[in-house]
Structure formats: C-alpha cells, structure tokens
Protein backbone atom coordinates (compact mmCIF):
# COMPACT_ATOMS: atom_id res chain seq x y z
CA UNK A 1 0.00 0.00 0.00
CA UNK A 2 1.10 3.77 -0.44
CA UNK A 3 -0.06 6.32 1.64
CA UNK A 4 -0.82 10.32 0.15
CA UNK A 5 -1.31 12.80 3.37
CA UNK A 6 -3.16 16.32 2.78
CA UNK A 7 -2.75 18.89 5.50
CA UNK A 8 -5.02 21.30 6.22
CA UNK A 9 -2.74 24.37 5.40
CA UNK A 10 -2.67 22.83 1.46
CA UNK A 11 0.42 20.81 2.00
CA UNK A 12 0.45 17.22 -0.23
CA UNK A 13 3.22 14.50 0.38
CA UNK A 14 2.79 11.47 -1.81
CA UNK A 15 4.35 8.45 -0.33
CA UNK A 16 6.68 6.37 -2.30
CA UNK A 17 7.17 3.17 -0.01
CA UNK A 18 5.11 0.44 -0.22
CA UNK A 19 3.35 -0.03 3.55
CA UNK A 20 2.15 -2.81 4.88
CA UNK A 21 -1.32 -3.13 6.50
CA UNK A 22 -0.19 -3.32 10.05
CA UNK A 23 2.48 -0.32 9.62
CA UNK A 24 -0.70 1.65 7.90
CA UNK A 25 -2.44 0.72 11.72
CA UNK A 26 0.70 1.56 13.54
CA UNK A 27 0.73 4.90 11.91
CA UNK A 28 -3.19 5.24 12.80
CA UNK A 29 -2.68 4.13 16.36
CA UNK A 30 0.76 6.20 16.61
CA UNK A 31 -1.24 9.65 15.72
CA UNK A 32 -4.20 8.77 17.97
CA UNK A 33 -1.74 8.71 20.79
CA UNK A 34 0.16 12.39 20.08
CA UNK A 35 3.21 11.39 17.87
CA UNK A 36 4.25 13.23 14.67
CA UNK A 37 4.82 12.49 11.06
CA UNK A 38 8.57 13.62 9.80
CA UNK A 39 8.89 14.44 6.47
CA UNK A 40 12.01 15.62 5.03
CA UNK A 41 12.11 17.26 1.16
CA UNK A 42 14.81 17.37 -1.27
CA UNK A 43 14.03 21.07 -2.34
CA UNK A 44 12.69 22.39 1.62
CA UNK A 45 13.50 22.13 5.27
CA UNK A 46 11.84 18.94 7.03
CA UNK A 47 8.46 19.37 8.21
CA UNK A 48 6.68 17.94 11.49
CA UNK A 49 3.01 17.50 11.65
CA UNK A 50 0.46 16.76 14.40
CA UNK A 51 -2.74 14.42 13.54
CA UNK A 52 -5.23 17.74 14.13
CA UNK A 53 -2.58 19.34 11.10
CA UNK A 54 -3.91 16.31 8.57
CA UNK A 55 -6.81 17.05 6.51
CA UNK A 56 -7.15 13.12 5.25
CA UNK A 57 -4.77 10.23 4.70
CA UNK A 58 -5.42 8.41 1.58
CA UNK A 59 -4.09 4.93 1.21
CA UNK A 60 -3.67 2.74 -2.67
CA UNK A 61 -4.35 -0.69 -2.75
C-alpha cells in the first residue's frame, strides 16, 4: 500500500514506499496517541506534523 497525506494548510506528500497493513495501523494508532509524522524534502527544510494538522490520509491498494 502507499499512503498520500493532505494537511489542512494545502500541504500534499505522496508516499513512495510500499506499507504494509499493520504499519498503515501503527501509523493510525501512533497519531491517535500524540506522535508526529517527519517528512524531510529534497528542495525544503523537514516538516513535522500533528494528527489535528492532517486534513485526510489516503491509502492505494
């Protein structure tokens, strides 16, 4: 599975790892308890982002 996060201040990060359906839980279950997502760019600083920062999570099949 890949996973394609939307933030609500317009961001988009596209996922290019193929997850498996328990990681896709433990990422769930990891931002239901408070933890972060780090994302680092190849053309920006890295970014940290809080579950009440993600608009919607979509995840391909």
């Amino acid at each position: 599975m890949k996973l394609s996060f939307k933030f609500i201040n317009g961001t988009e990060a596209n996922g290019w790892a193929n997850y498996t359906s328990e990681q896709v839980q433990q990422l769930i279950d990891a931002l239901s308890k408070g933890y972060e997502l780090n994302f680092t760019y190849d053309d920006r600083e890295p970014a940290n982002y809080q579950a009440d920062e993600i608009d919607h999570i979509k995840v391909y099949l």
